[in-house]
N, C-alpha and C. Protein backbone atom coordinates (compact mmCIF):
# COMPACT_ATOMS: atom_id res chain seq x y z
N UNK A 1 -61.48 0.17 -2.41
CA UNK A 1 -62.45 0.66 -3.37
C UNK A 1 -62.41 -0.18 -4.63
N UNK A 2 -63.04 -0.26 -5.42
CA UNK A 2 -63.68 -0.98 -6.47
C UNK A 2 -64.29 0.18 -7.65
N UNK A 3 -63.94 -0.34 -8.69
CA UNK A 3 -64.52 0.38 -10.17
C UNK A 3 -66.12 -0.37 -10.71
N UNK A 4 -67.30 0.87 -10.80
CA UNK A 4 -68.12 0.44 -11.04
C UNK A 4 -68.56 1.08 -12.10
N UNK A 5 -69.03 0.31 -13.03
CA UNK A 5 -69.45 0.85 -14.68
C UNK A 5 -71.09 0.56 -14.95
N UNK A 6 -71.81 2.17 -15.30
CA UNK A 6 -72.68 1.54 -15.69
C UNK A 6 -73.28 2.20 -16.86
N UNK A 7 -74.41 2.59 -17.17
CA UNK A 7 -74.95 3.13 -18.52
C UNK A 7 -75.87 4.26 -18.09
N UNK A 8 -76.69 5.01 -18.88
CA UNK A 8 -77.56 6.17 -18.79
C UNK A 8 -78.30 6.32 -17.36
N UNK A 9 -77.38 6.88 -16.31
CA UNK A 9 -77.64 7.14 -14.85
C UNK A 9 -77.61 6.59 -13.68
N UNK A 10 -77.92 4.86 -14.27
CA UNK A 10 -78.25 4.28 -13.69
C UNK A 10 -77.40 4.13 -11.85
N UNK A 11 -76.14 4.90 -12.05
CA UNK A 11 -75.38 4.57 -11.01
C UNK A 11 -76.13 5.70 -9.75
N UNK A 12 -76.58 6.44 -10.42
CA UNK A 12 -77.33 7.75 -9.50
C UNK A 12 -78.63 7.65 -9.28
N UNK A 13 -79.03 6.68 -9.14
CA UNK A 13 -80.45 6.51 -8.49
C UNK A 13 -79.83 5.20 -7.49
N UNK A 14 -81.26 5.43 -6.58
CA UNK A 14 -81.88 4.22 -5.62
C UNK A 14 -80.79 5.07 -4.44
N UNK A 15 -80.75 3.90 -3.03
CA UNK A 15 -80.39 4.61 -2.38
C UNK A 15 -78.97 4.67 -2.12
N UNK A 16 -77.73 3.70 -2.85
CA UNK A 16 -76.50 3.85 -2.70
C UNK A 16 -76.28 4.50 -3.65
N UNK A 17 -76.52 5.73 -4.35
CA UNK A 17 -76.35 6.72 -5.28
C UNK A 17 -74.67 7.18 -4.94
N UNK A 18 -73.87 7.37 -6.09
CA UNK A 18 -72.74 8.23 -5.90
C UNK A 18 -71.87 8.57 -6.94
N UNK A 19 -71.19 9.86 -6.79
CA UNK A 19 -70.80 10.34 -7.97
C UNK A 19 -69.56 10.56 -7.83
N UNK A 20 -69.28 9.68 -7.05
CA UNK A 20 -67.37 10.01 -6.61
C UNK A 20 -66.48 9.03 -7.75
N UNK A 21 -65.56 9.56 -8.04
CA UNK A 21 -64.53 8.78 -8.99
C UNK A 21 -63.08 10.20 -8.24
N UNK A 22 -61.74 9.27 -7.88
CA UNK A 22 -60.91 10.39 -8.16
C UNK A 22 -60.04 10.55 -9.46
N UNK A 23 -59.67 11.54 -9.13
CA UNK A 23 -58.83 11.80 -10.78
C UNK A 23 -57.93 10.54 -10.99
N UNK A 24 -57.11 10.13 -9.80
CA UNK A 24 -56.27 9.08 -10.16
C UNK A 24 -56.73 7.72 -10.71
N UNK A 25 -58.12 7.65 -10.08
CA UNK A 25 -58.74 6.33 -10.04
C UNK A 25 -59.56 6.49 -12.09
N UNK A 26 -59.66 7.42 -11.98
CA UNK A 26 -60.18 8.13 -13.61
C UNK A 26 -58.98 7.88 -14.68
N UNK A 27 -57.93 8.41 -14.41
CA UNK A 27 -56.42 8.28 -14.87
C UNK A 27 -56.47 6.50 -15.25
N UNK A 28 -56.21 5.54 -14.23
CA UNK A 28 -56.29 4.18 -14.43
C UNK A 28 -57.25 3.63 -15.49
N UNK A 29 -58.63 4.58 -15.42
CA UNK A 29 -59.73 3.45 -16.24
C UNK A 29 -58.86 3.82 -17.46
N UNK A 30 -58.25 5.34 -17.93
CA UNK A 30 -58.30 5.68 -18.90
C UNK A 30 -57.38 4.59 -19.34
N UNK A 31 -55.92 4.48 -18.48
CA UNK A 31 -55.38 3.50 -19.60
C UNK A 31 -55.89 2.34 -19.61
N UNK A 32 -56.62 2.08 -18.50
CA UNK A 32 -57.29 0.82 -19.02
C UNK A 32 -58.05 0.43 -20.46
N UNK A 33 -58.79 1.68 -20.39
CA UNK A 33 -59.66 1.90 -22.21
C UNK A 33 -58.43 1.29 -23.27
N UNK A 34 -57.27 2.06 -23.06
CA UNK A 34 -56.59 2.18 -23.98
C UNK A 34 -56.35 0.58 -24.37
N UNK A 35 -55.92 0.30 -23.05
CA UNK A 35 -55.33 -1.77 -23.39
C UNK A 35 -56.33 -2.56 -23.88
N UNK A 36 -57.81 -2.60 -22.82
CA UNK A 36 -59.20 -3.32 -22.86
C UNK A 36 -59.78 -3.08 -23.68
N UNK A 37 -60.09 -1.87 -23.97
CA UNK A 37 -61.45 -1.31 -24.93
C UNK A 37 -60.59 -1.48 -26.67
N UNK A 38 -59.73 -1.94 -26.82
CA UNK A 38 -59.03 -1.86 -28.25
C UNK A 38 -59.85 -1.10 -28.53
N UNK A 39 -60.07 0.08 -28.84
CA UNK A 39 -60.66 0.51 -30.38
C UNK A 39 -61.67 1.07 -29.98
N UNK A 40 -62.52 -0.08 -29.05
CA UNK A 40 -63.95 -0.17 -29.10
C UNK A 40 -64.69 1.48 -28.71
N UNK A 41 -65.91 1.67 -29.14
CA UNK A 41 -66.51 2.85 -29.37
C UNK A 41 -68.10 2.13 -27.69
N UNK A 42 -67.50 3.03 -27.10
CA UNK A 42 -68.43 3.03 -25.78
C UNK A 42 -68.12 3.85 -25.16
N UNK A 43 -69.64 4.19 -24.52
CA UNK A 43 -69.38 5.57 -23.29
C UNK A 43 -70.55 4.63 -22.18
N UNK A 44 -69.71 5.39 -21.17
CA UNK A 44 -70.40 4.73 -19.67
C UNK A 44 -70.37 5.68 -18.99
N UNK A 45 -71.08 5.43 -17.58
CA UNK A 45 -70.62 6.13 -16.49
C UNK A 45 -69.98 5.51 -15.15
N UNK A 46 -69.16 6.11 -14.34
CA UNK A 46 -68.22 5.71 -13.88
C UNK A 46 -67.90 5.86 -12.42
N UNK A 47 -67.72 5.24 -11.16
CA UNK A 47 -67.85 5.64 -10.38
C UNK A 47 -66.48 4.54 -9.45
N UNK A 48 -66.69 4.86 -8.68
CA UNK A 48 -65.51 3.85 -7.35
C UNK A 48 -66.39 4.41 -6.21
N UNK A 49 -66.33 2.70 -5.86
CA UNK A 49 -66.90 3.00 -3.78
C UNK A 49 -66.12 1.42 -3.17
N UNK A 50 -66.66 2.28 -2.08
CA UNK A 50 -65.85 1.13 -1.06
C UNK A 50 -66.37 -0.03 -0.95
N UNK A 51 -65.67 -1.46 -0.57
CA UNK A 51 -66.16 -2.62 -0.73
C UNK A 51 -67.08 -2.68 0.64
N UNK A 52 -68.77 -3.06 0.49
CA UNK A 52 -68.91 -3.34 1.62
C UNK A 52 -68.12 -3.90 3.30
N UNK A 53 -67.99 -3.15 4.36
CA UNK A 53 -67.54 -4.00 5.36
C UNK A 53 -68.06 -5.42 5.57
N UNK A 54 -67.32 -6.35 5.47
CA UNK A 54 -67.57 -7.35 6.18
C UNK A 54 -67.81 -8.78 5.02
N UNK A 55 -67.48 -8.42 3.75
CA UNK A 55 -68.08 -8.72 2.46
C UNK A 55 -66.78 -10.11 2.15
N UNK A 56 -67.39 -10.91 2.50
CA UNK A 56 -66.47 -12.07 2.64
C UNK A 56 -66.90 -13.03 1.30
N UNK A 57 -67.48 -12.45 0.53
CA UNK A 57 -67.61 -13.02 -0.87
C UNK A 57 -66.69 -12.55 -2.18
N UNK A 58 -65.94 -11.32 -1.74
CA UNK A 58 -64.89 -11.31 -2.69
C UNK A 58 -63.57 -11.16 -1.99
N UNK A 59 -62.24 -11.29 -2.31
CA UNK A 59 -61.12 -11.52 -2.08
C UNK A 59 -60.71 -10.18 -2.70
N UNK A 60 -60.91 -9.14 -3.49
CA UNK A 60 -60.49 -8.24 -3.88
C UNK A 60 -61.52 -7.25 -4.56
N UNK A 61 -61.22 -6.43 -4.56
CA UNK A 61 -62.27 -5.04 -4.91
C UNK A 61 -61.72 -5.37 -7.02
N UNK A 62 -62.80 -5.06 -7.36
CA UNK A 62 -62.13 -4.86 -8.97
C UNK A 62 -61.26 -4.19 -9.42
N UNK A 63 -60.90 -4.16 -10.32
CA UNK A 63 -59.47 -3.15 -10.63
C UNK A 63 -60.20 -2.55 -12.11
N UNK A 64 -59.81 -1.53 -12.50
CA UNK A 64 -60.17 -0.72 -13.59
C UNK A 64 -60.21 -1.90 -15.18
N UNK A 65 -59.01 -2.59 -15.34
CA UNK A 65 -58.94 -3.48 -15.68
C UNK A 65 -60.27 -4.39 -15.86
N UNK A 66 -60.22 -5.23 -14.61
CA UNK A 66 -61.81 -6.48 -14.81
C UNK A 66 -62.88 -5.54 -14.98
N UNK A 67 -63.11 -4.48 -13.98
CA UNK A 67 -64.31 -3.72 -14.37
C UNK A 67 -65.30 -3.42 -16.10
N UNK A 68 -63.89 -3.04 -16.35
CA UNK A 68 -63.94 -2.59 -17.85
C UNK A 68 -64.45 -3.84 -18.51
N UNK A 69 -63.41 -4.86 -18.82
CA UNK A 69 -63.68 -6.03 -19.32
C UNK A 69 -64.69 -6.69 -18.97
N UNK A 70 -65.76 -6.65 -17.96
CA UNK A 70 -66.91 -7.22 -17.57
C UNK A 70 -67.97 -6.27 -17.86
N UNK A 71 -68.25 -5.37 -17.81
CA UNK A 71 -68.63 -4.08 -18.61
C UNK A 71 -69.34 -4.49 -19.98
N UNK A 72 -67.46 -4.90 -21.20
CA UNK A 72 -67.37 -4.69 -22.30
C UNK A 72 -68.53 -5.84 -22.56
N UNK A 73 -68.35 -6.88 -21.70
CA UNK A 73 -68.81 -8.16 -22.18
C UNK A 73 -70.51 -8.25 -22.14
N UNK A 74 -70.63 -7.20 -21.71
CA UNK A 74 -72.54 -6.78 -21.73
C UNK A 74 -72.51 -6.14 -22.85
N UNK A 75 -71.98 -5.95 -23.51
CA UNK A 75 -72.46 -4.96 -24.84
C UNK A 75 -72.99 -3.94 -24.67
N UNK A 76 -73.32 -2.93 -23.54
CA UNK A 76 -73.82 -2.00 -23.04
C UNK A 76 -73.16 -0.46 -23.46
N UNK A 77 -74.12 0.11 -24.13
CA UNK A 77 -73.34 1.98 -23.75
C UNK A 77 -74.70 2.36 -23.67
N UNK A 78 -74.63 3.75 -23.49
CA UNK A 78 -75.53 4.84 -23.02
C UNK A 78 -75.84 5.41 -24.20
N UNK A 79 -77.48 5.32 -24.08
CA UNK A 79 -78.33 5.90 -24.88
C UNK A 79 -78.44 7.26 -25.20
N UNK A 80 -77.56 7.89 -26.28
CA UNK A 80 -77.91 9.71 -26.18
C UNK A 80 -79.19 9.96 -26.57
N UNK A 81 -79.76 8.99 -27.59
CA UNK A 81 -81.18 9.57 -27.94
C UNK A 81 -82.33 10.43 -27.31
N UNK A 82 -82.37 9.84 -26.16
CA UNK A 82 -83.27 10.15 -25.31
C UNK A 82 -83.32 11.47 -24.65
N UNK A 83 -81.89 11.74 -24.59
CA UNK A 83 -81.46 13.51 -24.25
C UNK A 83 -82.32 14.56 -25.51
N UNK A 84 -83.05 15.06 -24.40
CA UNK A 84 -83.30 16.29 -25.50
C UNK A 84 -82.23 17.76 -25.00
N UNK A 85 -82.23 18.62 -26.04
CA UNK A 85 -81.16 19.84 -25.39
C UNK A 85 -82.18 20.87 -25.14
């Protein structure tokens, strides 16, 4: 499995939609925040899935770690504006 980060839903649409993260795999991003994110003020959303079968273009699934840090490097968080209550 692999850590996937993205912004306002976007991970829950189209047709590989999913909302699975486990606690442990949740546990990891967190300290990851702590080391990667220094400081930084971002919210995402968050998910883990399995590496395609057969996917001979990567050598390893991401780790909470690169995820994050490739993430950070989009400058990306999630828009609350748009929420009405």
């Amino acid at each position: 499995e692999e850590f996937v980060l993205d912004v306002d839903d976007n991970l829950y649409q189209g047709p590989k939609r999913s909302t699975r993260i486990s606690r442990e795999d949740l546990a990891e991003l967190c300290v990851a925040a702590l080391s990667v994110a220094k400081g930084q003020k971002v919210s995402f959303d968050c998910i883990t899935r399995p590496l395609p079968e057969g996917d001979k273009s990567r050598t390893a699934p991401k780790s909470a770690e690169r995820a994050l840090s490739e993430f950070l490097e989009l400058s990306k968080s999630s828009n609350y504006a748009s929420l009405k209550n």
